[in-house]
PDB file of N, CA and C in Angstrom:
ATOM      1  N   UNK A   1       7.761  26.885  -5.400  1.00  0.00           N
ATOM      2  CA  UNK A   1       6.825  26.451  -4.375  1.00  0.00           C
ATOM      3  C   UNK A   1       7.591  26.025  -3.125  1.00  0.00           C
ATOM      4  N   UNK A   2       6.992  25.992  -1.905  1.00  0.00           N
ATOM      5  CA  UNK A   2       7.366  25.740  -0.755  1.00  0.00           C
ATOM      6  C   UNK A   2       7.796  24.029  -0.707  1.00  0.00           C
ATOM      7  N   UNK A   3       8.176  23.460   0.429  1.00  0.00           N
ATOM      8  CA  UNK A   3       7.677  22.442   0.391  1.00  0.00           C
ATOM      9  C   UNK A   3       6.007  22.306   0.544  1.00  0.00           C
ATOM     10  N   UNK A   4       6.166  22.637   1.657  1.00  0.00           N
ATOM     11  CA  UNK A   4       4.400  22.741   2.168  1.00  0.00           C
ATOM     12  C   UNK A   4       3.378  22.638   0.416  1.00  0.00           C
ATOM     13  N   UNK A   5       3.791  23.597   0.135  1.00  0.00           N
ATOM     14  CA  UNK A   5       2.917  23.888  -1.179  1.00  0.00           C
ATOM     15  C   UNK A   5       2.873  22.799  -1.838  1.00  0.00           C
ATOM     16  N   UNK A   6       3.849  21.953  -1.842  1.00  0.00           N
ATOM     17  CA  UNK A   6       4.194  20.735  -3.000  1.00  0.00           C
ATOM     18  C   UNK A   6       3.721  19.847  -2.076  1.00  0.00           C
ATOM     19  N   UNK A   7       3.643  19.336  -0.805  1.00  0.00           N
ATOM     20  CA  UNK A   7       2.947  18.183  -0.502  1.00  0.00           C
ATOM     21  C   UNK A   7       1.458  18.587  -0.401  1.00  0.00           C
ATOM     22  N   UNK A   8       1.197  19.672  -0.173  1.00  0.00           N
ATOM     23  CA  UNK A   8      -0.333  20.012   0.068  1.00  0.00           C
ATOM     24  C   UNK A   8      -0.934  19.637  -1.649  1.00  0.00           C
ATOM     25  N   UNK A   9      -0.574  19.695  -2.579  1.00  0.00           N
ATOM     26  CA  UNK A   9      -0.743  20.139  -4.260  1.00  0.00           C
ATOM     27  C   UNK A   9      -0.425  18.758  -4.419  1.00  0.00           C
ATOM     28  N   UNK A  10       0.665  17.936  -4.454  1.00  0.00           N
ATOM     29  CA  UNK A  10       0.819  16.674  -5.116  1.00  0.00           C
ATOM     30  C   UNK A  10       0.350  15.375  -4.167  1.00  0.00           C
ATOM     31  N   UNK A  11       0.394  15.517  -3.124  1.00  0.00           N
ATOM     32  CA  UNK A  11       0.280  14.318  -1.997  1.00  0.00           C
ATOM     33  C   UNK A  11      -1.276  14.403  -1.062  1.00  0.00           C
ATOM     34  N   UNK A  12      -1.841  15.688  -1.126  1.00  0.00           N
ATOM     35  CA  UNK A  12      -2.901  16.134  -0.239  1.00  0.00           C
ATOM     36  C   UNK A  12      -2.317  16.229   1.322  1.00  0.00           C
ATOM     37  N   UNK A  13      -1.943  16.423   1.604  1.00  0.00           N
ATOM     38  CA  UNK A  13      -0.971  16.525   3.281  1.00  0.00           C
ATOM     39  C   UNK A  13      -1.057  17.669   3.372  1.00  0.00           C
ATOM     40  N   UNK A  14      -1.374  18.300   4.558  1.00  0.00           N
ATOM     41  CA  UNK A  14      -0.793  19.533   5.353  1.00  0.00           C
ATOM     42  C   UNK A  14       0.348  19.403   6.350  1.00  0.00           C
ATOM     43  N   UNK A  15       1.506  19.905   6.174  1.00  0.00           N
ATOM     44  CA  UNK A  15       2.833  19.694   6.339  1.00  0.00           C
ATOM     45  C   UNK A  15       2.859  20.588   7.995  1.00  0.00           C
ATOM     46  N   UNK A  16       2.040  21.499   8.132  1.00  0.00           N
ATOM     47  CA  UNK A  16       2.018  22.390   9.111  1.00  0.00           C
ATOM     48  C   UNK A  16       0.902  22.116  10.311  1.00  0.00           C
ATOM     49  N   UNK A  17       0.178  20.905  10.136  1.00  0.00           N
ATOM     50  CA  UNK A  17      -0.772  20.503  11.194  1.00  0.00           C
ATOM     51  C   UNK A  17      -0.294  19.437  11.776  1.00  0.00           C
ATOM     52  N   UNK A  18      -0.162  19.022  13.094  1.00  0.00           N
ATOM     53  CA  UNK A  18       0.219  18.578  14.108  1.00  0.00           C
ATOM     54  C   UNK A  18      -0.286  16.608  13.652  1.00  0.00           C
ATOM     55  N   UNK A  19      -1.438  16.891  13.290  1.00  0.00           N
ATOM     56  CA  UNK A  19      -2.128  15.912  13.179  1.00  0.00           C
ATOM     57  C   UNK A  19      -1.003  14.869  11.832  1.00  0.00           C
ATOM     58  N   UNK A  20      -0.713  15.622  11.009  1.00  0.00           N
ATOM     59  CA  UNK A  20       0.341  14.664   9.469  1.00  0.00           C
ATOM     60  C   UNK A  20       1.517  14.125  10.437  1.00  0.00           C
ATOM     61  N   UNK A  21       2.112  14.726  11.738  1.00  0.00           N
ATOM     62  CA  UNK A  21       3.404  14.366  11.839  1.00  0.00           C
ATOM     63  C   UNK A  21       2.765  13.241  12.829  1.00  0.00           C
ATOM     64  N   UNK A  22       1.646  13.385  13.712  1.00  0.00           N
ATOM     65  CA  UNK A  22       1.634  12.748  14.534  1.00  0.00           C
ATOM     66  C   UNK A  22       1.239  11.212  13.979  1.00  0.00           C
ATOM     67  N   UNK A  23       0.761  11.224  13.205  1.00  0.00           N
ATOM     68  CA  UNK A  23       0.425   9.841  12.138  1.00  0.00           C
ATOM     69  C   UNK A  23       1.783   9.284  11.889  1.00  0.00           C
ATOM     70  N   UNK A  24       2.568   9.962  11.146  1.00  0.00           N
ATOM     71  CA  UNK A  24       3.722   9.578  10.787  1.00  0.00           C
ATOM     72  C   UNK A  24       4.369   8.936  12.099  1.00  0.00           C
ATOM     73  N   UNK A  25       4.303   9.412  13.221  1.00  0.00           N
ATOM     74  CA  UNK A  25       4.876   8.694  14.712  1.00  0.00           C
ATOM     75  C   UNK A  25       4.241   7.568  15.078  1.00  0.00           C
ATOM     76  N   UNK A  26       2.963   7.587  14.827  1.00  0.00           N
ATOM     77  CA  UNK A  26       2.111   6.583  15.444  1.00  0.00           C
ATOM     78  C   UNK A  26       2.320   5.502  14.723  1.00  0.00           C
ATOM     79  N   UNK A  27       2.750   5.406  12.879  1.00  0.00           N
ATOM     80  CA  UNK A  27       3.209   3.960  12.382  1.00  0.00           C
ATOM     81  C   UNK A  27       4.361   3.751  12.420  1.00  0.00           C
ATOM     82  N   UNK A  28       4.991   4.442  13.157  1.00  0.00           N
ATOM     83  CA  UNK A  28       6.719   4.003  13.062  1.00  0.00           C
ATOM     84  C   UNK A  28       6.365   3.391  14.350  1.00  0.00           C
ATOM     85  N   UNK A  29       5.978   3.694  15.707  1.00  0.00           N
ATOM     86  CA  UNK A  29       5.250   2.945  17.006  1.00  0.00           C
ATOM     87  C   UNK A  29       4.860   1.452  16.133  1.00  0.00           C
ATOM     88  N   UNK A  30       3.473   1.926  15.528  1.00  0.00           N
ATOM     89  CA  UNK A  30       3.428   0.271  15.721  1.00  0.00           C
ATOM     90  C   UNK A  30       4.690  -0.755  15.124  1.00  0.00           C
ATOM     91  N   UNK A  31       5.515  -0.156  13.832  1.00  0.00           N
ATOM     92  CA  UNK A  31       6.362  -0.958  13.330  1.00  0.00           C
ATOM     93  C   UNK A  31       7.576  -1.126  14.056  1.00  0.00           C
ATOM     94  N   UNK A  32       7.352  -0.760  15.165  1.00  0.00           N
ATOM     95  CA  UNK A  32       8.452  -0.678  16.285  1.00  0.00           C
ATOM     96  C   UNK A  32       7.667  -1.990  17.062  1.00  0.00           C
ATOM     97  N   UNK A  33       6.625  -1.937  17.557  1.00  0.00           N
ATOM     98  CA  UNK A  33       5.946  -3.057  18.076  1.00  0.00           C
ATOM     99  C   UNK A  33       6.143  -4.034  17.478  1.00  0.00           C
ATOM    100  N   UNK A  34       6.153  -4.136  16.445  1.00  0.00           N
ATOM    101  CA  UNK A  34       5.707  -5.609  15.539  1.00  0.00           C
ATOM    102  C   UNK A  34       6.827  -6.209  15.822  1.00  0.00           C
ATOM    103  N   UNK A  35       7.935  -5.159  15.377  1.00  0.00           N
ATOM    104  CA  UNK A  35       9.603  -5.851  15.185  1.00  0.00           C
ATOM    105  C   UNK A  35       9.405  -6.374  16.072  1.00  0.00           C
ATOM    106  N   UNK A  36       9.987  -5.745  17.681  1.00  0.00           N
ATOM    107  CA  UNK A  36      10.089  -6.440  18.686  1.00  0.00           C
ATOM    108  C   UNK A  36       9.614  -7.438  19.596  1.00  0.00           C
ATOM    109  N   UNK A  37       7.691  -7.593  19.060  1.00  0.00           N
ATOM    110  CA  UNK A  37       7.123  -8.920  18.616  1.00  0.00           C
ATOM    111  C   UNK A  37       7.762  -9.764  18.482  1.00  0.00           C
ATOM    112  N   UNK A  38       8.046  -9.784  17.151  1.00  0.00           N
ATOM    113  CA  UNK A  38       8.675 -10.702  15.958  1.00  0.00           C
ATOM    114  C   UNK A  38      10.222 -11.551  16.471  1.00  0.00           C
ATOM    115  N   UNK A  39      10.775 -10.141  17.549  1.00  0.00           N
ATOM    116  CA  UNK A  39      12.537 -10.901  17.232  1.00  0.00           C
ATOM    117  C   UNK A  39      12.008 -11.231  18.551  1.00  0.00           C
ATOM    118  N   UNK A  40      11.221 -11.010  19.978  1.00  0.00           N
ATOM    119  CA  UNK A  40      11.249 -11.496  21.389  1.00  0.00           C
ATOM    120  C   UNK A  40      11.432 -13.580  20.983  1.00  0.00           C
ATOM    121  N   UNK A  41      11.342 -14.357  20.258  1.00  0.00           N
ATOM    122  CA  UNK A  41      10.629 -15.491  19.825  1.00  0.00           C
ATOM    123  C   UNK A  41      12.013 -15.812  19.743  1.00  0.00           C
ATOM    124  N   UNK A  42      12.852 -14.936  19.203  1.00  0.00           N
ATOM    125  CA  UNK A  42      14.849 -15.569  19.064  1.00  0.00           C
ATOM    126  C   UNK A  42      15.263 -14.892  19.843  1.00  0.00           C
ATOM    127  N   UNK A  43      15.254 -14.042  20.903  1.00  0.00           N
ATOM    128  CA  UNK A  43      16.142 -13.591  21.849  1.00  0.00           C
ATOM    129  C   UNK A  43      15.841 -14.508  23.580  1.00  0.00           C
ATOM    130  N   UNK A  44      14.861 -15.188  23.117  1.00  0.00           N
ATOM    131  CA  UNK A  44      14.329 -16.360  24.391  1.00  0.00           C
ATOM    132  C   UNK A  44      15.371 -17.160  23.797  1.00  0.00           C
TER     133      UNK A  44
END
């Protein structure tokens, strides 16, 4: 099997639509936000 085949079959993901990667960007964003939230409080 492909990859594709194996995340589409074990995970439900489509590996080839724009939309799976762009999710994947959008929570690394917010966990990029939070951090730098979080540390602005000790770099004052």
């Amino acid at each position: 099997m492909t990859t594709e085949e194996l995340a589409q079959k074990h995970l439900g993901v489509d590996l080839t639509q724009a939309d799976f990667w762009q999710a994947g960007i959008d929570t690394i964003l917010e966990d990029v936000k939070e951090f730098m939230s979080l540390t602005e409080e000790y770099v004052k």
